[in-house]
C-alpha atoms as a PDB file:
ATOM      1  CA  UNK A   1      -9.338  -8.692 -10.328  1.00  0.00           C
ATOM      2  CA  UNK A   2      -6.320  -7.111 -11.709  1.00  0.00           C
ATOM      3  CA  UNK A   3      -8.393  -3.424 -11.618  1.00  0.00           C
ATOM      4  CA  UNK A   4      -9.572  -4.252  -8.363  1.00  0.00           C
ATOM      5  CA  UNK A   5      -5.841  -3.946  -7.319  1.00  0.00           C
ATOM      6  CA  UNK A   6      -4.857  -1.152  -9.684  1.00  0.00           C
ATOM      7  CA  UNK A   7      -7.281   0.996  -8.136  1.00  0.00           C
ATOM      8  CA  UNK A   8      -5.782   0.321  -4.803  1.00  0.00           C
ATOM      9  CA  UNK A   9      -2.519   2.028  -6.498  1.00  0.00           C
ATOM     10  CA  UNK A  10      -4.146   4.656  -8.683  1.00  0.00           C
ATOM     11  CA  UNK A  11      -6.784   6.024  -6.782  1.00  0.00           C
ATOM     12  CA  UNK A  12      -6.281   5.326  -3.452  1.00  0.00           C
ATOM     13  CA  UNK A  13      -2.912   5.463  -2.718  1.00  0.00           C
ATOM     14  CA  UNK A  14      -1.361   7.567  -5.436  1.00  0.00           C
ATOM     15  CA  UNK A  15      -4.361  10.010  -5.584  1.00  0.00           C
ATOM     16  CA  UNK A  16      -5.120  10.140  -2.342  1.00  0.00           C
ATOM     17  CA  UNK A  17      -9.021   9.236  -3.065  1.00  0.00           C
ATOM     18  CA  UNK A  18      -9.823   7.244   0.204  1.00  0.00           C
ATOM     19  CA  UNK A  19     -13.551   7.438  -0.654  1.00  0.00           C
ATOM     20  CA  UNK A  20     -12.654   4.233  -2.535  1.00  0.00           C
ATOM     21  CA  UNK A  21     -11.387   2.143  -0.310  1.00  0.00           C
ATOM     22  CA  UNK A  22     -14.999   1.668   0.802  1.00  0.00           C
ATOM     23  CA  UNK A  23     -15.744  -0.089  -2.259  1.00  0.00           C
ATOM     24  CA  UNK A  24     -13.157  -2.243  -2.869  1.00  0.00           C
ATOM     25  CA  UNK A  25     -11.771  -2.937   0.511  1.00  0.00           C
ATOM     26  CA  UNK A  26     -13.747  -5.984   2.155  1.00  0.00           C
ATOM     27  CA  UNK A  27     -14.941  -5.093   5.908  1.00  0.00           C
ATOM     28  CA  UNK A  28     -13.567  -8.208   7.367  1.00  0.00           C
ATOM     29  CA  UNK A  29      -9.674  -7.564   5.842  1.00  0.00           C
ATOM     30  CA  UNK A  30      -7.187  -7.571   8.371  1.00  0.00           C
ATOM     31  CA  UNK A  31      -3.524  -6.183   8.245  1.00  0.00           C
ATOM     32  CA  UNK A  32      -2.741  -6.979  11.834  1.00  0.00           C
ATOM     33  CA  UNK A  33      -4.028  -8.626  15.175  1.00  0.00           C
ATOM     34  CA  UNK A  34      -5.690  -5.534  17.214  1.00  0.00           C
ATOM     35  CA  UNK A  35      -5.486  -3.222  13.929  1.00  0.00           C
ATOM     36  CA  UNK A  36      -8.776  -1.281  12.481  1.00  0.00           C
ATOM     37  CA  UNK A  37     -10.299  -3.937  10.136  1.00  0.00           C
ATOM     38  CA  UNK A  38     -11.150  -3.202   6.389  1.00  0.00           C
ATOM     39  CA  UNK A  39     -11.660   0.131   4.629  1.00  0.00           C
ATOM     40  CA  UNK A  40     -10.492   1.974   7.418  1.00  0.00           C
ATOM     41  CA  UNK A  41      -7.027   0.372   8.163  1.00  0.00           C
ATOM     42  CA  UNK A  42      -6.141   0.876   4.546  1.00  0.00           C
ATOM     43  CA  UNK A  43      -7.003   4.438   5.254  1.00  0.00           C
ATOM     44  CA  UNK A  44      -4.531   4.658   8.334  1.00  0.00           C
ATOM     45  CA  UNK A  45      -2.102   3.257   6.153  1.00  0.00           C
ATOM     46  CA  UNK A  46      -2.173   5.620   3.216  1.00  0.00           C
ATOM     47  CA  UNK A  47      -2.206   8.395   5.532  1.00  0.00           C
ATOM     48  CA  UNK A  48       1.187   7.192   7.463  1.00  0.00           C
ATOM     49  CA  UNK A  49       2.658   7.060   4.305  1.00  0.00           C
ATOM     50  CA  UNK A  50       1.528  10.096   2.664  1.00  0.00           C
ATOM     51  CA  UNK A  51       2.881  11.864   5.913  1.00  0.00           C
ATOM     52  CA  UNK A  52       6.172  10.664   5.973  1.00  0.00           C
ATOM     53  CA  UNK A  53       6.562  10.682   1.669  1.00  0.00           C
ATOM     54  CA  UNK A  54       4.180  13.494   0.981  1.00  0.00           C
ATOM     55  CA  UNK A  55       5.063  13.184  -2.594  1.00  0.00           C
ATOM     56  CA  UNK A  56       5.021   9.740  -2.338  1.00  0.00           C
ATOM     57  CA  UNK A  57       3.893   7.347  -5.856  1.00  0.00           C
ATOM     58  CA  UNK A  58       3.399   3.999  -6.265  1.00  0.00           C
ATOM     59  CA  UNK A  59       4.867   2.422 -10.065  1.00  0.00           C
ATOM     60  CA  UNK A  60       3.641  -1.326 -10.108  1.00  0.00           C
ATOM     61  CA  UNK A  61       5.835  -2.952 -12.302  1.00  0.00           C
ATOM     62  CA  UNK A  62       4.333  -6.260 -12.228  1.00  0.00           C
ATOM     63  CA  UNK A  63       0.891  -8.272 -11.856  1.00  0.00           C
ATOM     64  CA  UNK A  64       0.117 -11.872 -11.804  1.00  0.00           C
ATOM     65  CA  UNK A  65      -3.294 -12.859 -11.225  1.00  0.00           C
ATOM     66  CA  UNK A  66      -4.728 -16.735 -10.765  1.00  0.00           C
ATOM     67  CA  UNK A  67      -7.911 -17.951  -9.077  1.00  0.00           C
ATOM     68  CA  UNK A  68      -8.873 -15.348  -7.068  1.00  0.00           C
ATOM     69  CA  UNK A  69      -5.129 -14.104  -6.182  1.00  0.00           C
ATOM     70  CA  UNK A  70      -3.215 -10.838  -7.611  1.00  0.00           C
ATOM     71  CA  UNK A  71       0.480 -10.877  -7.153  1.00  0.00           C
ATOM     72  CA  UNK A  72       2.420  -7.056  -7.290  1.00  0.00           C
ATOM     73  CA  UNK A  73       5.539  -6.000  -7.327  1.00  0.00           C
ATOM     74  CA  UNK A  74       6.297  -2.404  -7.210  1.00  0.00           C
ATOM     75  CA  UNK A  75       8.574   0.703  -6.166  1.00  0.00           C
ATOM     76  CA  UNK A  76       7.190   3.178  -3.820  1.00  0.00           C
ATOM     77  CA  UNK A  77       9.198   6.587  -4.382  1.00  0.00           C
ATOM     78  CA  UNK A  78       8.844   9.809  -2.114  1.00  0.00           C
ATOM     79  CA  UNK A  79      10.933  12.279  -0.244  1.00  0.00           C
ATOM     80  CA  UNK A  80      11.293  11.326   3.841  1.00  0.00           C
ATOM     81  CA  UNK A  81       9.831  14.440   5.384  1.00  0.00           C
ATOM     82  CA  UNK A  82       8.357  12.401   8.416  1.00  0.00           C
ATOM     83  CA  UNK A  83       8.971   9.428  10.611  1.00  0.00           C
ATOM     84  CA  UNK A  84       8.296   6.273   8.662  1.00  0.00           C
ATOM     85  CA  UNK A  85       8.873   2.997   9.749  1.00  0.00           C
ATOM     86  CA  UNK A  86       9.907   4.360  13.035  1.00  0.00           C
ATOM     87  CA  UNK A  87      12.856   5.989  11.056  1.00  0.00           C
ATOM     88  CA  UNK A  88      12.812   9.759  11.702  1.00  0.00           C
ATOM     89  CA  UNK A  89      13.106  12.013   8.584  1.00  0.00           C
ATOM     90  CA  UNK A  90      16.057  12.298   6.047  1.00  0.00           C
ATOM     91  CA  UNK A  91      14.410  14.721   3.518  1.00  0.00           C
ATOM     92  CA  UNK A  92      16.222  12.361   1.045  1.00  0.00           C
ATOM     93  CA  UNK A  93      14.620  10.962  -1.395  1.00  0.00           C
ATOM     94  CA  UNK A  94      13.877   7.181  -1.484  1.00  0.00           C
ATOM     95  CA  UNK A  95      12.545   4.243  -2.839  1.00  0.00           C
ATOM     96  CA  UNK A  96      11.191   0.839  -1.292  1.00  0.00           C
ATOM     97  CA  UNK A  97      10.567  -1.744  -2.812  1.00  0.00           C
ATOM     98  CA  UNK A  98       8.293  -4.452  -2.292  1.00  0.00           C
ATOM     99  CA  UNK A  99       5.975  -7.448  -3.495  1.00  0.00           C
ATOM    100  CA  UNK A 100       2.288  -7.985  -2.225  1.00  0.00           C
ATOM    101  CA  UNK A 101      -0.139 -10.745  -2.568  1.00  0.00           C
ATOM    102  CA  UNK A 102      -3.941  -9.705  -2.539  1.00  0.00           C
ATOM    103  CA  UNK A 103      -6.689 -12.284  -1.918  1.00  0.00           C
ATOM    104  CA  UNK A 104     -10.198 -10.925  -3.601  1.00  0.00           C
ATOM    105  CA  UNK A 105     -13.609 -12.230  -3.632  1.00  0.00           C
ATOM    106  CA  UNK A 106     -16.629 -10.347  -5.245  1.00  0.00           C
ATOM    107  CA  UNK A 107     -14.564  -7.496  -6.807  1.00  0.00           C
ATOM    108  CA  UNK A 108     -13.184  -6.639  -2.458  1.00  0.00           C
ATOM    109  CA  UNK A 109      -9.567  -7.226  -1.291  1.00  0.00           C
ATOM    110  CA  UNK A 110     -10.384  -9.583   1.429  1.00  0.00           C
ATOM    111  CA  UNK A 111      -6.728 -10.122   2.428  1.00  0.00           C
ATOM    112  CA  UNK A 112      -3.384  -8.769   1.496  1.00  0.00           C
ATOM    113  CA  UNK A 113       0.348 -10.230   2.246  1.00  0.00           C
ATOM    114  CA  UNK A 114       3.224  -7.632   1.818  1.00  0.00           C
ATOM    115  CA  UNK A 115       6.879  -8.224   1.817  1.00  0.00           C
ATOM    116  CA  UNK A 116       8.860  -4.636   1.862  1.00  0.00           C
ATOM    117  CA  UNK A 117      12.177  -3.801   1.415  1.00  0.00           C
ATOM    118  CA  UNK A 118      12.620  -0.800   3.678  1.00  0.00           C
ATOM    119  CA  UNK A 119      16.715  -0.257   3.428  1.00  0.00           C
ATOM    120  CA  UNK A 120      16.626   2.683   1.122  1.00  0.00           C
ATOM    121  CA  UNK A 121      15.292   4.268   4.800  1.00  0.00           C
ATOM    122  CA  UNK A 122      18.602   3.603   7.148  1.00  0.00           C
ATOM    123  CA  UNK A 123      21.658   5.459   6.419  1.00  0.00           C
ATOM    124  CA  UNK A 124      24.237   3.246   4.557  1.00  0.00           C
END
């Protein structure tokens, strides 16, 4: 399971590869009420991010897995060259951090909980 996840990272989101997502994204995940379900909203997502961090990398510090759960925590570091989180660009670097709790079943994310810590993104 723990792979499953790490690919997520690696490949998909650090890489940019969003060919995978269609194999290890369940169709029927869900991020949001009216939001594109599976593969494709995990898509949308690395491509919001990418265009607001272009250089952006993910550096999971920590995974947990039991029964068919994967616990993350991890830093998220890029430079804000676009609107992100509704907040417009800084072109300062930041990081957010953030924990996330994947559910899997037959080696597919089938549902995903984030918590984010998005203050590095307001001025202090």
């Amino acid at each position: 399971m723990k792979d499953v996840v790490m690919r997520l990272y690696d490949e998909v989101l650090n890489q940019g590869r969003l060919d995978v997502a269609d194999e290890i994204i369940a169709s029927t995940l869900s991020t949001a009420p009216g939001d594109s379900p599976g593969p494709e909203r995990i898509k949308q997502i690395s491509t919001h991010i990418r265009s607001a961090l272009p250089d952006m990398h993910f550096d999971v510090q920590d995974m947990i897995a039991e029964d068919n759960r994967v616990a993350t925590r991890w830093t998220l570091t890029g430079t804000h060259t676009g609107t992100f989180f509704g907040v417009p660009p800084t072109n300062q670097p930041v990081e957010i951090k953030a924990c996330v709790i994947f559910e899997l079943r037959d080696d597919q994310i089938t549902n995903l909980w984030p918590v984010l810590d998005t203050s590095s993104l307001r001025p202090a």
